[in-house]
Protein backbone atom coordinates (compact mmCIF):
# COMPACT_ATOMS: atom_id res chain seq x y z
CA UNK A 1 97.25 82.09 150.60
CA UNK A 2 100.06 79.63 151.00
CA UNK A 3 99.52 76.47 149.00
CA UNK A 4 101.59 73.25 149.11
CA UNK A 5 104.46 73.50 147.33
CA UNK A 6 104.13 72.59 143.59
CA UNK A 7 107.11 72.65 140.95
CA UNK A 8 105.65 74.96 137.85
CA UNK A 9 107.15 75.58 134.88
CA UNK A 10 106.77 78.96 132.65
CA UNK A 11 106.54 79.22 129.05
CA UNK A 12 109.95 80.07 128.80
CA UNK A 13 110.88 76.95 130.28
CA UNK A 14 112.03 77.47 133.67
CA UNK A 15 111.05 76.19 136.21
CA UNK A 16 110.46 76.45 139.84
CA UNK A 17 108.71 75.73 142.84
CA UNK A 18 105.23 77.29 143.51
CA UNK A 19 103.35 78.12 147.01
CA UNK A 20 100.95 81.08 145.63
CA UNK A 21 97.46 80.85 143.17
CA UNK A 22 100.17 83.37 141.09
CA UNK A 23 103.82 83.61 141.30
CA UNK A 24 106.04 85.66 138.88
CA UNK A 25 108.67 83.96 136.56
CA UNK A 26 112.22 85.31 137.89
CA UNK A 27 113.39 84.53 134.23
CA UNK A 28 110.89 86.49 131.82
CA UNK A 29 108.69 88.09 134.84
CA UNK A 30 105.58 86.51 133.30
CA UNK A 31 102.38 85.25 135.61
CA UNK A 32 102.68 81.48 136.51
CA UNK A 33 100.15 80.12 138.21
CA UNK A 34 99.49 77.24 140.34
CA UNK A 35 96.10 75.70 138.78
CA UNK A 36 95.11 75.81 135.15
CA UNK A 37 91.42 77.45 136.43
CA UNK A 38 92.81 80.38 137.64
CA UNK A 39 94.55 81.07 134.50
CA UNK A 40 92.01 80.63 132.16
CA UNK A 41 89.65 82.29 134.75
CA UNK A 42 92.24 85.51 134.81
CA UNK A 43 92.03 85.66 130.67
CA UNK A 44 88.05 85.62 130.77
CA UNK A 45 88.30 88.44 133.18
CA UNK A 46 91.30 90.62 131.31
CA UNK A 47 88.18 89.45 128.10
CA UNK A 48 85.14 90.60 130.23
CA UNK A 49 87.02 94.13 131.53
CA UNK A 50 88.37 95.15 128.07
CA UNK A 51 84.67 94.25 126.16
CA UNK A 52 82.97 96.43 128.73
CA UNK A 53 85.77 99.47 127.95
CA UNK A 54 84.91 98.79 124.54
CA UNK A 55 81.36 98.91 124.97
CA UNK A 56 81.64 102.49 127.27
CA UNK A 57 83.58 104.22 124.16
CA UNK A 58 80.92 102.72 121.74
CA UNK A 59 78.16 104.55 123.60
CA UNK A 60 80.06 107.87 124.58
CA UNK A 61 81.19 107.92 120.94
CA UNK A 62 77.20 107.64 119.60
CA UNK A 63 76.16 109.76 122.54
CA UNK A 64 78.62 112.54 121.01
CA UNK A 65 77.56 112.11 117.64
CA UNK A 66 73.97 112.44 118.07
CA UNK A 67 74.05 115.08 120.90
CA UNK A 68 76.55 117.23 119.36
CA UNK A 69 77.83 116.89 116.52
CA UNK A 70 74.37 116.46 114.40
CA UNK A 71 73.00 119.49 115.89
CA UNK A 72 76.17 121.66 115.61
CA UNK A 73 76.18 120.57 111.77
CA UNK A 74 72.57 121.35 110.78
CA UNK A 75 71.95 124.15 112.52
């Protein structure tokens, strides 16, 4: 989606003009993007996604341990 052109600058400090929601930084090929929403709203995602991985080892680890390896140990 083309946006009106905006003049961003990266943390690195350079800076350039913007048309996208995310446009790379040609100088340290970070994410820049055109609204401060969208960042933050791309962290709470990148938050959400890695908390749910967490969560699915969690309960595959406990799901080993009581299937498995408690009955292979006691028996």
């Amino acid at each position: 989606m083309i946006l009106t052109p905006k003049t961003v600058t990266c943390r690195c400090g350079h800076s350039f003009t913007a048309e996208r929601d995310r446009s790379w930084c040609e100088k340290c090929c970070e994410a820049v993007y055109y609204n401060e929403k969208d960042k933050n709203r791309h962290r709470y995602n990148s938050m959400y996604v890695v908390g749910v991985i967490l969560a699915v080892i969690t309960f595959l680890t406990y799901v080993f341990m009581e299937l498995i390896a408690v009955p292979l140990l006691s028996a």
